[in-house]
C-alpha atoms as a PDB file:
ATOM      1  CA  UNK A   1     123.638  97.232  75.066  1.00  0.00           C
ATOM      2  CA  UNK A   2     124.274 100.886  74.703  1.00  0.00           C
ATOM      3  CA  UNK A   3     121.074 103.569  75.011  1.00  0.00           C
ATOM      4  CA  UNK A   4     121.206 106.906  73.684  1.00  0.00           C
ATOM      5  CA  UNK A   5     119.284 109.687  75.545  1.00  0.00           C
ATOM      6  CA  UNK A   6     118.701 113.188  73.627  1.00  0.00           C
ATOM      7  CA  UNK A   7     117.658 116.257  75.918  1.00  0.00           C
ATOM      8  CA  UNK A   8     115.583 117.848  73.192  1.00  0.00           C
ATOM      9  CA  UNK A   9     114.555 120.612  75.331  1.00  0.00           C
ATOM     10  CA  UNK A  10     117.863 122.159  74.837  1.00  0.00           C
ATOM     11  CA  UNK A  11     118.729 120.946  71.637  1.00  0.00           C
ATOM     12  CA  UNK A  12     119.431 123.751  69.107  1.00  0.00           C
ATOM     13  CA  UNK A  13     118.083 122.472  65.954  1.00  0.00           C
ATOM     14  CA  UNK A  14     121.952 122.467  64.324  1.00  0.00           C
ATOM     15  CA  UNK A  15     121.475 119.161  62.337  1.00  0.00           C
ATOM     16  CA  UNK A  16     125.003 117.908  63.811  1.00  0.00           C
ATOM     17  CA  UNK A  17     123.751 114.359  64.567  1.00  0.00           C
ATOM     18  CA  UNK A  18     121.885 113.572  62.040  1.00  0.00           C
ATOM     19  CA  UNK A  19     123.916 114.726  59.787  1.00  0.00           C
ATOM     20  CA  UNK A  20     126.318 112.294  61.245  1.00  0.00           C
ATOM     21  CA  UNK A  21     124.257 109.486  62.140  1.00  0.00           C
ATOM     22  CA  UNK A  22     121.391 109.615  60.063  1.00  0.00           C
ATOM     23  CA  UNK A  23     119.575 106.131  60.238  1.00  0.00           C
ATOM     24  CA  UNK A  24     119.474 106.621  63.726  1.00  0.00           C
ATOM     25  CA  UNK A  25     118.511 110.622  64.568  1.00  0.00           C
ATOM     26  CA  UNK A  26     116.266 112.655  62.348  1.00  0.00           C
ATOM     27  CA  UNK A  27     114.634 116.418  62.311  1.00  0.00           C
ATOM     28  CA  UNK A  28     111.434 116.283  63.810  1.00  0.00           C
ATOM     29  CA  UNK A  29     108.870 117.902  61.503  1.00  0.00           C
ATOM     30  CA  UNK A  30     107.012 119.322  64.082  1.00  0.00           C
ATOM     31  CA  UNK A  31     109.204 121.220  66.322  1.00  0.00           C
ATOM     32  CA  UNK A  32     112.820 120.753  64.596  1.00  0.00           C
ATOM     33  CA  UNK A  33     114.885 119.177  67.065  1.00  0.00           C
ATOM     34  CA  UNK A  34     116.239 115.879  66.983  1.00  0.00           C
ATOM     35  CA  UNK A  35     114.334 112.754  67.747  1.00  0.00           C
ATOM     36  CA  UNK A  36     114.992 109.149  67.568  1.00  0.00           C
ATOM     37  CA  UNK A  37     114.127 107.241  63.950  1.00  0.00           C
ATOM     38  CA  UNK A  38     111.025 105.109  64.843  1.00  0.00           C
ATOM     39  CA  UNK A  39     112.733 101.971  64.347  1.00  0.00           C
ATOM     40  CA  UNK A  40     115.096 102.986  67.493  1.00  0.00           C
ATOM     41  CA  UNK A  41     113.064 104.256  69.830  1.00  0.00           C
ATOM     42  CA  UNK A  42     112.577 103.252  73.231  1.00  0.00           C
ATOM     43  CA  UNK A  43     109.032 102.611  74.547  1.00  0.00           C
ATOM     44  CA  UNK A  44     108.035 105.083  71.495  1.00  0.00           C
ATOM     45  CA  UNK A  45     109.907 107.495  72.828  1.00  0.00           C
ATOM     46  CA  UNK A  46     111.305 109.923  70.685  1.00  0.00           C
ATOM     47  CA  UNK A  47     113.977 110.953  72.985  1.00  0.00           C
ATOM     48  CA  UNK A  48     115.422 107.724  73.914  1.00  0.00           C
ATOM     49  CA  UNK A  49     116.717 104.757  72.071  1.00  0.00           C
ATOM     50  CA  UNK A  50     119.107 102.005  71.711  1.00  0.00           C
ATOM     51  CA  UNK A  51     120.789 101.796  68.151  1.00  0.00           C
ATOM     52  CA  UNK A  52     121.690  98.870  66.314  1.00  0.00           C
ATOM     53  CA  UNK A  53     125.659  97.160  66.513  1.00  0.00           C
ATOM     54  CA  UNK A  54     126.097  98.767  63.329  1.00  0.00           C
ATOM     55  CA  UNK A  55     125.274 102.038  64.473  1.00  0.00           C
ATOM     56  CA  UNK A  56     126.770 102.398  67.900  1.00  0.00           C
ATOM     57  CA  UNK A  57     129.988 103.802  66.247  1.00  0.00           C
ATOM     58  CA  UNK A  58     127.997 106.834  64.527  1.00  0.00           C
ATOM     59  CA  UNK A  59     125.646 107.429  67.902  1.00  0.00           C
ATOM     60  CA  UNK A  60     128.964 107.927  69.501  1.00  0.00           C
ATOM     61  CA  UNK A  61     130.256 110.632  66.689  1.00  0.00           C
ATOM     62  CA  UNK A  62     126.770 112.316  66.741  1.00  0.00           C
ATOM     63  CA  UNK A  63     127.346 112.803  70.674  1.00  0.00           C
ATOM     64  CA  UNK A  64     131.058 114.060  70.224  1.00  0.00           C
ATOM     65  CA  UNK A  65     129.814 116.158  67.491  1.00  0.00           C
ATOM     66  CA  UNK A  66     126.746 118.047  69.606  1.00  0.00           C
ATOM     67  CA  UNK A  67     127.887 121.937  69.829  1.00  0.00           C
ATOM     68  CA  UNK A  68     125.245 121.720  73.128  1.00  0.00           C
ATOM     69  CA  UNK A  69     126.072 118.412  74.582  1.00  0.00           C
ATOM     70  CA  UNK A  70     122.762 117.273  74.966  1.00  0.00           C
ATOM     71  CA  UNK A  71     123.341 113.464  73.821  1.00  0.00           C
ATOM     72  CA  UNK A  72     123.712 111.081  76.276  1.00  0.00           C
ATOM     73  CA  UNK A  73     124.875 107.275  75.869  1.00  0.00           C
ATOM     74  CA  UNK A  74     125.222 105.119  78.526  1.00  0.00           C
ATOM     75  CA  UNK A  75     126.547 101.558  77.758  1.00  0.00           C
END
C-alpha cells in the first residue's frame, strides 16, 4: 500500500499535482495549497493519504512533477 505525504507548508500553490492527478489532490479553498480529496485522506488529514490502485500511477507523476518537491510517497 503506497501513502502519499504533502508538506503543505512549503507548497507554492503552482497547481502541478492536481493538475496531474486530479481525483486525488485538489486546491484548498481556504489557503490554496494542495490537500488530499476527502475520499483519500488519512485519519482526515488533509495532508496525508493513500490513493486508490488506479491512482498510484498519477500520485507518482504529481510527485515527479512538484517544482518544490514537497510530495512524498512511501510504498
Amino acid at each position: 500500500m503506497v501513502k502519499v505525504t504533502i508538506d503543505r507548508m512549503t507548497c507554492v500553490s503552482c497547481g502541478s499535482c492536481w493538475e496531474a492527478c486530479p481525483d486525488f489532490f485538489e486546491e484548498n479553498p481556504d489557503d490554496s495549497f494542495s490537500q488530499i480529496t476527502e475520499k483519500f485522506r488519512n485519519n482526515g488529514n488533509i495532508g496525508e493519504g493513500t490513493p486508490s490502485a488506479e491512482l498510484e500511477a498519477c500520485t507518482r507523476d504529481a510527485a515527479e512533477l512538484c517544482p518544490v518537491q514537497i510530495i512524498g510517497i512511501s510504498d
